[in-house]
Protein backbone atom coordinates (compact mmCIF):
# COMPACT_ATOMS: atom_id res chain seq x y z
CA UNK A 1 50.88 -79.62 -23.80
CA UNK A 2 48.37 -79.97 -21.24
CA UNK A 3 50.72 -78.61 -18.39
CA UNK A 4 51.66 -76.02 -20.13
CA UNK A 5 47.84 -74.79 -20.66
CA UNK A 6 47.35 -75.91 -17.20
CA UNK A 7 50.20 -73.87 -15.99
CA UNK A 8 48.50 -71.16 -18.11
CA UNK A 9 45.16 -71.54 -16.23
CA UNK A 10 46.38 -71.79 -13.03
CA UNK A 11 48.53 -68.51 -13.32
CA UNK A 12 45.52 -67.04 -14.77
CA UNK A 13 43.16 -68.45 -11.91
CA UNK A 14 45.81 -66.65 -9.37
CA UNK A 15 45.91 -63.12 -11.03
CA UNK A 16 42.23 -63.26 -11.24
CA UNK A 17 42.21 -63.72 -7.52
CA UNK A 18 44.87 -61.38 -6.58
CA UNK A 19 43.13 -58.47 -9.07
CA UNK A 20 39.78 -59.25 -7.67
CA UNK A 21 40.82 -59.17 -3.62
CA UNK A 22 43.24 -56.27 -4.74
CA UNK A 23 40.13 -54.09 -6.56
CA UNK A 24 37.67 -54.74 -2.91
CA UNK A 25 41.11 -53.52 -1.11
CA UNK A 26 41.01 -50.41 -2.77
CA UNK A 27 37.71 -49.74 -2.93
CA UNK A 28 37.08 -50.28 0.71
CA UNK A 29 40.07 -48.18 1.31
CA UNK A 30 38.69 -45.37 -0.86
CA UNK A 31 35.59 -44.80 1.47
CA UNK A 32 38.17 -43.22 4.17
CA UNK A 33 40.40 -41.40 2.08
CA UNK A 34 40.82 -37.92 2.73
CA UNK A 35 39.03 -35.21 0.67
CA UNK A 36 39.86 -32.58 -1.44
CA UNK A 37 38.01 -29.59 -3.20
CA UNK A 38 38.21 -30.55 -7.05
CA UNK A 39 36.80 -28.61 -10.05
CA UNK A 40 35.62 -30.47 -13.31
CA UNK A 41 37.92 -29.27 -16.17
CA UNK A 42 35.95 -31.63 -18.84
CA UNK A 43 32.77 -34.29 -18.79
CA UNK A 44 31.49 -35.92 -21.99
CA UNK A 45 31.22 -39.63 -22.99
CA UNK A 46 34.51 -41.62 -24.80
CA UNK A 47 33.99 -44.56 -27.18
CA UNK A 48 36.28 -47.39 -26.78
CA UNK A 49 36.88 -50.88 -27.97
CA UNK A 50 36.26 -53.47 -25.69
CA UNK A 51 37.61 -57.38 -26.55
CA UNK A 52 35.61 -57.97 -29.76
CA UNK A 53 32.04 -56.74 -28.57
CA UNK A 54 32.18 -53.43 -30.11
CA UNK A 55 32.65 -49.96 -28.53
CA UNK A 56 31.82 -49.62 -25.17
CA UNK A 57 30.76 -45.89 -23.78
CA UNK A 58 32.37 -44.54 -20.85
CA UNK A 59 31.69 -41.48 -18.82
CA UNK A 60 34.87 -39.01 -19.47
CA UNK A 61 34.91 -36.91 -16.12
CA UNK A 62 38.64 -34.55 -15.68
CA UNK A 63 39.26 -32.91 -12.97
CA UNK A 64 42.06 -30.85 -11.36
CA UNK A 65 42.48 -31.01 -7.13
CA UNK A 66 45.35 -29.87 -5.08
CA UNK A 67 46.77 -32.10 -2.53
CA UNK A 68 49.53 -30.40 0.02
CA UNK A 69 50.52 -27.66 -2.74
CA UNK A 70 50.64 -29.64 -5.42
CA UNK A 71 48.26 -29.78 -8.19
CA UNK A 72 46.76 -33.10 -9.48
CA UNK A 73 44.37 -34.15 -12.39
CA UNK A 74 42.29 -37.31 -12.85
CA UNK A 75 39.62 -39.08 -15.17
CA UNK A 76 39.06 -41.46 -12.79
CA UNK A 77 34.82 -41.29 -11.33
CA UNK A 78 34.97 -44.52 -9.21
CA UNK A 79 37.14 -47.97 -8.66
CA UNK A 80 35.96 -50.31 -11.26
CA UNK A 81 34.32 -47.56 -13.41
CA UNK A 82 32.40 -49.49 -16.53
CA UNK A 83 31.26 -48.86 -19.89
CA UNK A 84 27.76 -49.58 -21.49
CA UNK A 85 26.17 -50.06 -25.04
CA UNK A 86 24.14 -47.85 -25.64
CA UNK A 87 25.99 -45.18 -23.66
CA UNK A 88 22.85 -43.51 -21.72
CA UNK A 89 24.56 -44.93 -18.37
CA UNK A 90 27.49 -43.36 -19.41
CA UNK A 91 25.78 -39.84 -20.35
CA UNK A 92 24.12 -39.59 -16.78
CA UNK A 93 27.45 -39.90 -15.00
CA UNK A 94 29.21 -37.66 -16.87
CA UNK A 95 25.90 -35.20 -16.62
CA UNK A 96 26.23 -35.36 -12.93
CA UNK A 97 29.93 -33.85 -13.48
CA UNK A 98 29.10 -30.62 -15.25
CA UNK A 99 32.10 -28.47 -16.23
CA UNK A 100 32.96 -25.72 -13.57
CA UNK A 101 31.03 -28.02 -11.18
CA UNK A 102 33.21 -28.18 -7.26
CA UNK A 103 33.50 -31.41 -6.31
CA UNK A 104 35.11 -33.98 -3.77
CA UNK A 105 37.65 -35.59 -4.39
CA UNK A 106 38.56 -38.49 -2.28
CA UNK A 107 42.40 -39.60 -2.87
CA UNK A 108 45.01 -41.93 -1.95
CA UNK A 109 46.88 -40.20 1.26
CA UNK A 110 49.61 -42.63 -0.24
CA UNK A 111 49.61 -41.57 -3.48
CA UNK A 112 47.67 -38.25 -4.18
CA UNK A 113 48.06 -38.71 -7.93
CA UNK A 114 45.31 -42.09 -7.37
CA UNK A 115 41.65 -40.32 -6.74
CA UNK A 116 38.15 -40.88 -7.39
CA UNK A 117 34.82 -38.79 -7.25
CA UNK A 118 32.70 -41.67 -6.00
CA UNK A 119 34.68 -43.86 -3.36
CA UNK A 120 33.31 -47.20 -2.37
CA UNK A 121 31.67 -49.36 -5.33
CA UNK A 122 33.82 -52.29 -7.69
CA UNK A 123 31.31 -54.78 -6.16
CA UNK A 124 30.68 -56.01 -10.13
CA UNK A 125 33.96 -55.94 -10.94
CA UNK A 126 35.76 -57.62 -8.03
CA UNK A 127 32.63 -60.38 -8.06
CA UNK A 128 33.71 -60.74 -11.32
CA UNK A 129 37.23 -61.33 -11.11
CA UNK A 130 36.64 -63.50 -8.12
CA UNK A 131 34.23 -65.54 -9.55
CA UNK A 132 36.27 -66.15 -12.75
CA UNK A 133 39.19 -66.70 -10.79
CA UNK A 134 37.46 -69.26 -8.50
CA UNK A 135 37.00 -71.21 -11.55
CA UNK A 136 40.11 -71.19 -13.16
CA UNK A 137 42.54 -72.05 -10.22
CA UNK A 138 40.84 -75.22 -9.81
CA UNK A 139 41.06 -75.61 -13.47
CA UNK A 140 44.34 -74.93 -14.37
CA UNK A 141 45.42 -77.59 -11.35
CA UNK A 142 43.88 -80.48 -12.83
CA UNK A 143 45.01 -80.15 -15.98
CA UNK A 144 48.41 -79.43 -14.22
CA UNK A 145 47.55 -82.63 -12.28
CA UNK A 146 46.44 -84.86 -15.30
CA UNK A 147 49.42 -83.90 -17.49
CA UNK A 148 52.41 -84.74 -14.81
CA UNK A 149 49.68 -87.81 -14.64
CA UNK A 150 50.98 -88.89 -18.20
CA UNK A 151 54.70 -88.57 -17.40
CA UNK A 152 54.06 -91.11 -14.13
């Protein structure tokens, strides 16, 4: 049993890692994307669940941007975009989005449909993912190590 969990960890420990380098990636990438003129379709607040702690608020930001002739649409504000408690984070970001409002959209000269209105950021969330994955690849490999131990 304990390779299997360890096996478990480890594989854990390594999708942490690759989310967490993969999330900086992007983000970094984001700050030299190319621009387009957007225009906010909706902006409110959405309640979701989050893992057990009760609903988290997010900002709920649509917009529509054209890219080469073709027309796009996105919720996305920034790379790692989080939710809050109480919600009054989430209310000032979507207030800073009013409806009708022009904006800049930066997207992904790759793949159009991927955008954001504020490029950069994800430091919290890939420091997260990092960190937690810095732990559990370590983990995982003893307990990988300790139970082919037992079978030696």
């Amino acid at each position: 049993m304990t390779i299997l969990y360890g096996v478990l960890i480890t594989a854990s420990g390594c999708l942490l890692l690759w989310l967490g380098v993969k999330t900086l990636r992007t983000a970094r990438a984001s700050k030299k994307w190319p621009v387009a003129a957007g225009v906010v379709v909706f902006s409110g607040t959405e309640a979701k669940s989050s893992l057990g702690d009760g609903p988290a608020t997010y900002a709920k930001v649509r917009y529509e941007y054209e890219v080469e002739g073709r027309k796009y649409s996105s919720e996305r504000i920034s790379i790692g975009q989080y939710g809050t408690g109480g919600g009054g984070h989430a209310k000032a970001e979507a207030a800073k989005y009013p409806v009708g409002a022009i904006v800049k959209v930066f997207y992904d000269p790759a793949d159009p449909s991927q955008a954001v209105l504020e490029p950069g950021g994800a430091l919290f969330l890939a420091i997260f993912l990092l960190f937690f994955g810095v732990i559990m690849l370590p983990l995982g490999l003893l307990m990988l190590l300790a139970g082919i131990a037992k079978f030696l």
